[in-house]
C-alpha atoms as a PDB file:
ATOM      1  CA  UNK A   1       8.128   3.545  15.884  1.00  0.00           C
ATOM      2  CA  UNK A   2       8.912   2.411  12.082  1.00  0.00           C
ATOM      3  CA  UNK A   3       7.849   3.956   9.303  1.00  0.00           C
ATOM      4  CA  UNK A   4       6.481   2.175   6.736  1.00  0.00           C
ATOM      5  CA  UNK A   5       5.659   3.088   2.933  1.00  0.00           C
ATOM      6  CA  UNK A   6       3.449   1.560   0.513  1.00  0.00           C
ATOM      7  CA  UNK A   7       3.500   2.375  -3.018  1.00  0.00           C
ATOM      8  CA  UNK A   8       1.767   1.378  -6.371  1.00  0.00           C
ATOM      9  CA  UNK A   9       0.727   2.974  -9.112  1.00  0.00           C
ATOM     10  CA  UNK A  10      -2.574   5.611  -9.133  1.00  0.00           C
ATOM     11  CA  UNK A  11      -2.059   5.718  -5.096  1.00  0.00           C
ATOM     12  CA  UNK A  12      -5.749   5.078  -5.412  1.00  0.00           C
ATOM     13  CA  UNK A  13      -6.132   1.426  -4.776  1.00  0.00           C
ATOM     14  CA  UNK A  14      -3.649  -1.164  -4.027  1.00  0.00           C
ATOM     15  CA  UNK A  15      -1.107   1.179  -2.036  1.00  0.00           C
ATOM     16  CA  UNK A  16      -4.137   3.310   0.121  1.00  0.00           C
ATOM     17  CA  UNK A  17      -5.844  -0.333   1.055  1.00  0.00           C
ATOM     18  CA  UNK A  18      -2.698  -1.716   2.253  1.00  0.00           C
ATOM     19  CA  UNK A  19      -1.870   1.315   4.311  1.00  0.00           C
ATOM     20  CA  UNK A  20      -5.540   1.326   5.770  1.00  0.00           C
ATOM     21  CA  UNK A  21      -5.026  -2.472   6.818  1.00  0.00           C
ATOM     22  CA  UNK A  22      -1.530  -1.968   7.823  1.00  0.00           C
ATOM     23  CA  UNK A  23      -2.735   1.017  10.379  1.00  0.00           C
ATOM     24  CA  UNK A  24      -5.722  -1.333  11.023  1.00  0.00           C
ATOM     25  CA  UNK A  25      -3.624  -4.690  11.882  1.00  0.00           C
ATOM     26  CA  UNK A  26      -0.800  -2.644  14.169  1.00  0.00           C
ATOM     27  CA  UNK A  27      -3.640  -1.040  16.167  1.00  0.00           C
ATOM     28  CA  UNK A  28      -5.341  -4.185  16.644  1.00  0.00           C
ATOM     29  CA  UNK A  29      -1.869  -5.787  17.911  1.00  0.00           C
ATOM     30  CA  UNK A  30      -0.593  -2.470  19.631  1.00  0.00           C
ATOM     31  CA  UNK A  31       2.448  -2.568  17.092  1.00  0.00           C
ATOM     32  CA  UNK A  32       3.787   0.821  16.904  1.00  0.00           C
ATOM     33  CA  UNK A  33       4.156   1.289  13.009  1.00  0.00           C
ATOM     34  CA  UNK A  34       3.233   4.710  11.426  1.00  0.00           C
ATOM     35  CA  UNK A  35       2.212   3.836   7.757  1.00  0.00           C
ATOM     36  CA  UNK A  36       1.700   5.974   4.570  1.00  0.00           C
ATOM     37  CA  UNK A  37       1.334   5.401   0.777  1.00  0.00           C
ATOM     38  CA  UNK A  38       1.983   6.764  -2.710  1.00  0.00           C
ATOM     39  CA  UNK A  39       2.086   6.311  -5.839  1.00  0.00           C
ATOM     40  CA  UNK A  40       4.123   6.558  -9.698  1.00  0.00           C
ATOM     41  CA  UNK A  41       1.755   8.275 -11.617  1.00  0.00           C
ATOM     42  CA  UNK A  42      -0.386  10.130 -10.167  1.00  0.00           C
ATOM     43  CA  UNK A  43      -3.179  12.816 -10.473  1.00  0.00           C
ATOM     44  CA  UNK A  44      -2.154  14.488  -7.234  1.00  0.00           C
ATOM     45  CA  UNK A  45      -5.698  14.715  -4.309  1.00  0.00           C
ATOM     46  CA  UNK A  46      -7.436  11.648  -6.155  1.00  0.00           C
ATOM     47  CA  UNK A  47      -9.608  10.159  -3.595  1.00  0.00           C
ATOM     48  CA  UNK A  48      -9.259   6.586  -3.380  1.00  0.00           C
ATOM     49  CA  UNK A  49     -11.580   4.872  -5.435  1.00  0.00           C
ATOM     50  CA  UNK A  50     -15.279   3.797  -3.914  1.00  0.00           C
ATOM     51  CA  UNK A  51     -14.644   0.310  -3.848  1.00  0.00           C
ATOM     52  CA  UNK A  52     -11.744   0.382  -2.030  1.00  0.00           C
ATOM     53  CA  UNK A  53     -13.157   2.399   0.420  1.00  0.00           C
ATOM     54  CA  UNK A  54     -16.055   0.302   0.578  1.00  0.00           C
ATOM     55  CA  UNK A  55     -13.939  -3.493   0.711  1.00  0.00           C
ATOM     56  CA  UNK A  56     -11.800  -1.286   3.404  1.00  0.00           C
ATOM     57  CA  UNK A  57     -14.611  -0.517   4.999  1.00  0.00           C
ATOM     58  CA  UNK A  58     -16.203  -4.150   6.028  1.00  0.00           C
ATOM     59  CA  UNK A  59     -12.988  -4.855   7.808  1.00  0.00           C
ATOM     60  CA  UNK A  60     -12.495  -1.542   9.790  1.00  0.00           C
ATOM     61  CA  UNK A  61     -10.198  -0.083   7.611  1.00  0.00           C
ATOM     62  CA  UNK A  62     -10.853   3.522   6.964  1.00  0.00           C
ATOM     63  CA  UNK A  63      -9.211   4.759   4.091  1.00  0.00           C
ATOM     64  CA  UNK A  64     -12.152   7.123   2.918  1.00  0.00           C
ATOM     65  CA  UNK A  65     -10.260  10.633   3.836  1.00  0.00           C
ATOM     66  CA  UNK A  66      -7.017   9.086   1.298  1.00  0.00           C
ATOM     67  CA  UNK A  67      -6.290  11.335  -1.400  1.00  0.00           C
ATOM     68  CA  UNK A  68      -3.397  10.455  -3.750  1.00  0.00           C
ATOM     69  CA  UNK A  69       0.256  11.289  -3.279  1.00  0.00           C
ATOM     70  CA  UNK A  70       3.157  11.399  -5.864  1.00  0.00           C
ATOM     71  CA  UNK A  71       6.186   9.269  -4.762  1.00  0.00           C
ATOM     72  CA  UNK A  72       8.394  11.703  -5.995  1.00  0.00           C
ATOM     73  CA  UNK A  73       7.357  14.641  -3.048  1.00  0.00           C
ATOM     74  CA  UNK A  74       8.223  12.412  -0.426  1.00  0.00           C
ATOM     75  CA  UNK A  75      11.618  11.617   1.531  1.00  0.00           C
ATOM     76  CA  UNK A  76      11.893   7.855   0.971  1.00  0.00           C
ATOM     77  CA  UNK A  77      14.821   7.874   3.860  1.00  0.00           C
ATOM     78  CA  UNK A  78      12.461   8.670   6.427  1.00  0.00           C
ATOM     79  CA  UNK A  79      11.022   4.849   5.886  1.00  0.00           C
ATOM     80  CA  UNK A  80      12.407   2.194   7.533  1.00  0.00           C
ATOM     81  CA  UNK A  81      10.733  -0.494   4.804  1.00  0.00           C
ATOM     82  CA  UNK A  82       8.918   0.567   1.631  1.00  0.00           C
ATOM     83  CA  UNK A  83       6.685  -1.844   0.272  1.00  0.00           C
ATOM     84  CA  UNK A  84       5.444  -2.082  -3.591  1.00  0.00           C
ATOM     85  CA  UNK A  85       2.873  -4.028  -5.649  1.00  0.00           C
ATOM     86  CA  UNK A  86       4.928  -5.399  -8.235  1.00  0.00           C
ATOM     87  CA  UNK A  87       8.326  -5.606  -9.574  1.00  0.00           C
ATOM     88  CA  UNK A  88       7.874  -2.824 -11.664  1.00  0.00           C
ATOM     89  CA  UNK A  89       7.068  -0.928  -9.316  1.00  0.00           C
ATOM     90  CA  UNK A  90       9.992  -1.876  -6.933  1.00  0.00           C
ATOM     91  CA  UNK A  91      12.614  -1.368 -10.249  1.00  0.00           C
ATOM     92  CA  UNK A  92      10.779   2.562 -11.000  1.00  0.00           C
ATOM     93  CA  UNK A  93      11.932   3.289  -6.943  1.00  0.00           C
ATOM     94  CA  UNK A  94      15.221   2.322  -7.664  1.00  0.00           C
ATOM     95  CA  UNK A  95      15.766   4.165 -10.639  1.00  0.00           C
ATOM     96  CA  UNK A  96      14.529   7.151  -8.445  1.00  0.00           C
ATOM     97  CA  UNK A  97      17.280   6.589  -6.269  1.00  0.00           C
ATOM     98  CA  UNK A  98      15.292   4.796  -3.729  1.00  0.00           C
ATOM     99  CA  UNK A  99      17.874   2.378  -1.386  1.00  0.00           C
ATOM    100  CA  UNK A 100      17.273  -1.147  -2.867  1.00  0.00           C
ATOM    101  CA  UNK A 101      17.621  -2.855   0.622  1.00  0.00           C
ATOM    102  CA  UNK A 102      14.962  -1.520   1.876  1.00  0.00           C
ATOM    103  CA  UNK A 103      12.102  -2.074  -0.823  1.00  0.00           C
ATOM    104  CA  UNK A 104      10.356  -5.092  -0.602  1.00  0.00           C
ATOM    105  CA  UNK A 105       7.336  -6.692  -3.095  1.00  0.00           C
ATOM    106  CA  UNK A 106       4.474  -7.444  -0.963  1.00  0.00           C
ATOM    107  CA  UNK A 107       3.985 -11.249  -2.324  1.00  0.00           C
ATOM    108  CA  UNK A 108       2.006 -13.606  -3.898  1.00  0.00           C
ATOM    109  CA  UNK A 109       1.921 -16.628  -5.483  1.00  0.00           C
ATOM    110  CA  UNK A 110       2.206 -14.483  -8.735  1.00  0.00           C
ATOM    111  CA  UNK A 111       4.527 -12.137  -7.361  1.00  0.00           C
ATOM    112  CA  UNK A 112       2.991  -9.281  -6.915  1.00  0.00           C
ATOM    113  CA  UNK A 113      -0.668  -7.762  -6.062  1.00  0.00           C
ATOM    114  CA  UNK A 114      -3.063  -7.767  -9.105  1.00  0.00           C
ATOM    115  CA  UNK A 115      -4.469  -4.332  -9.777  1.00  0.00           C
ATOM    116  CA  UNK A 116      -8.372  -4.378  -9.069  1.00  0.00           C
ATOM    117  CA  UNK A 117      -8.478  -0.723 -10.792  1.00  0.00           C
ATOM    118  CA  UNK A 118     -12.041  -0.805 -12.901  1.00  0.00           C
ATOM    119  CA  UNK A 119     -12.919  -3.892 -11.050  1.00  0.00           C
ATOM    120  CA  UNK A 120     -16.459  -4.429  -9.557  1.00  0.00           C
ATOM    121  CA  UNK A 121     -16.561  -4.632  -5.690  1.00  0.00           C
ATOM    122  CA  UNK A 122     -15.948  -8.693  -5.471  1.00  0.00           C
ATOM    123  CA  UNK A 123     -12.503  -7.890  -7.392  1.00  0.00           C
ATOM    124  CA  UNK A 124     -11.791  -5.336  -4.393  1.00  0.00           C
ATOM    125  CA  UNK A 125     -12.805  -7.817  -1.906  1.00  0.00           C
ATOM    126  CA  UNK A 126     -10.453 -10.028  -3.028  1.00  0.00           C
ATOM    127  CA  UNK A 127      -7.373  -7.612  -3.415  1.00  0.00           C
ATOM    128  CA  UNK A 128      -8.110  -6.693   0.127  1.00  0.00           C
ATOM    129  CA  UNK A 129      -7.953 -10.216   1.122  1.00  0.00           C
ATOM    130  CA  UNK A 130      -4.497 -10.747  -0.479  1.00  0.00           C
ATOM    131  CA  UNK A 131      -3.323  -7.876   1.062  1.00  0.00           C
ATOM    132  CA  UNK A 132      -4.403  -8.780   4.164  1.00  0.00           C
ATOM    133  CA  UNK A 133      -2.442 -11.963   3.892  1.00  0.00           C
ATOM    134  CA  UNK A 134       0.662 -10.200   2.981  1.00  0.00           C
ATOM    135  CA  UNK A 135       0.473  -7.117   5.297  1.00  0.00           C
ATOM    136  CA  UNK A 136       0.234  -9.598   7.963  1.00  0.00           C
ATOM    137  CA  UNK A 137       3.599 -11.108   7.151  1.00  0.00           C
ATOM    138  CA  UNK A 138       5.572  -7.964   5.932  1.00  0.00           C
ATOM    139  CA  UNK A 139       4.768  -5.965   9.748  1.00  0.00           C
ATOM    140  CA  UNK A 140       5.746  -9.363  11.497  1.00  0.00           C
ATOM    141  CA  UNK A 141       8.929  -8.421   9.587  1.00  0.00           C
ATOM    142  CA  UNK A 142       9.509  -5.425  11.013  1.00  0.00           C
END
């Protein structure tokens, strides 16, 4: 089984969506991937936010028991791929002391996944559709 790590941010959007599709997507194609998120600043036991629970939601994504995680408390070599929104957020791993190799940027176009934090529920909906799109391709990866 491979471990996989997704991190952004508030640990409230982005990073719990992608970990809800993730878990969603390897179920669905019996791939045997456990998958977890966090965040880089953090108010530790957020939920995540309604909208993201709700754009989850219409796909069969259940993120609604998610409650936010600091990067910092976790192992990061117990993760066999760790993947982050931006570039930013892949350089603030490093500086942790996070191995380089194995942090990837989930892509875009735009390199990276646009925060939909304060957006209305159509700005979720298409977040979750982007990281649909590049979930898909990072756990064929694996």
């Amino acid at each position: 089984m491979k471990n996989v790590l997704f991190v952004c941010t508030g640990n409230t959007c982005r990073s719990p969506m992608a970990q809800g599709i993730c878990e969603k997507l390897c179920f669905d194609r019996r791939i045997p991937v456990r998958a977890d998120s966090a965040g880089l600043s953090v108010k530790a036991g957020e939920p995540a936010t309604q909208n993201a629970v709700i754009a989850c939601r219409e796909i069969g994504a259940d993120i609604a028991r998610h409650r936010a995680k600091d990067v910092r408390d976790l192992d990061l070599t117990l993760y066999d791929a760790v993947y982050t929104m931006s570039d930013r957020h892949k350089h603030a791993l490093i500086a942790l002391g996070a191995n380089p190799y194995k942090i990837w940027v989930l892509a875009t176009e735009d390199g990276g996944i646009p925060d939909p934090y304060g957006g209305d529920l159509q700005t979720y909906r298409d977040c979750r559709d982007v990281l649909v799109e590049a979930v898909k391709i990072s756990i064929e990866e694996l």
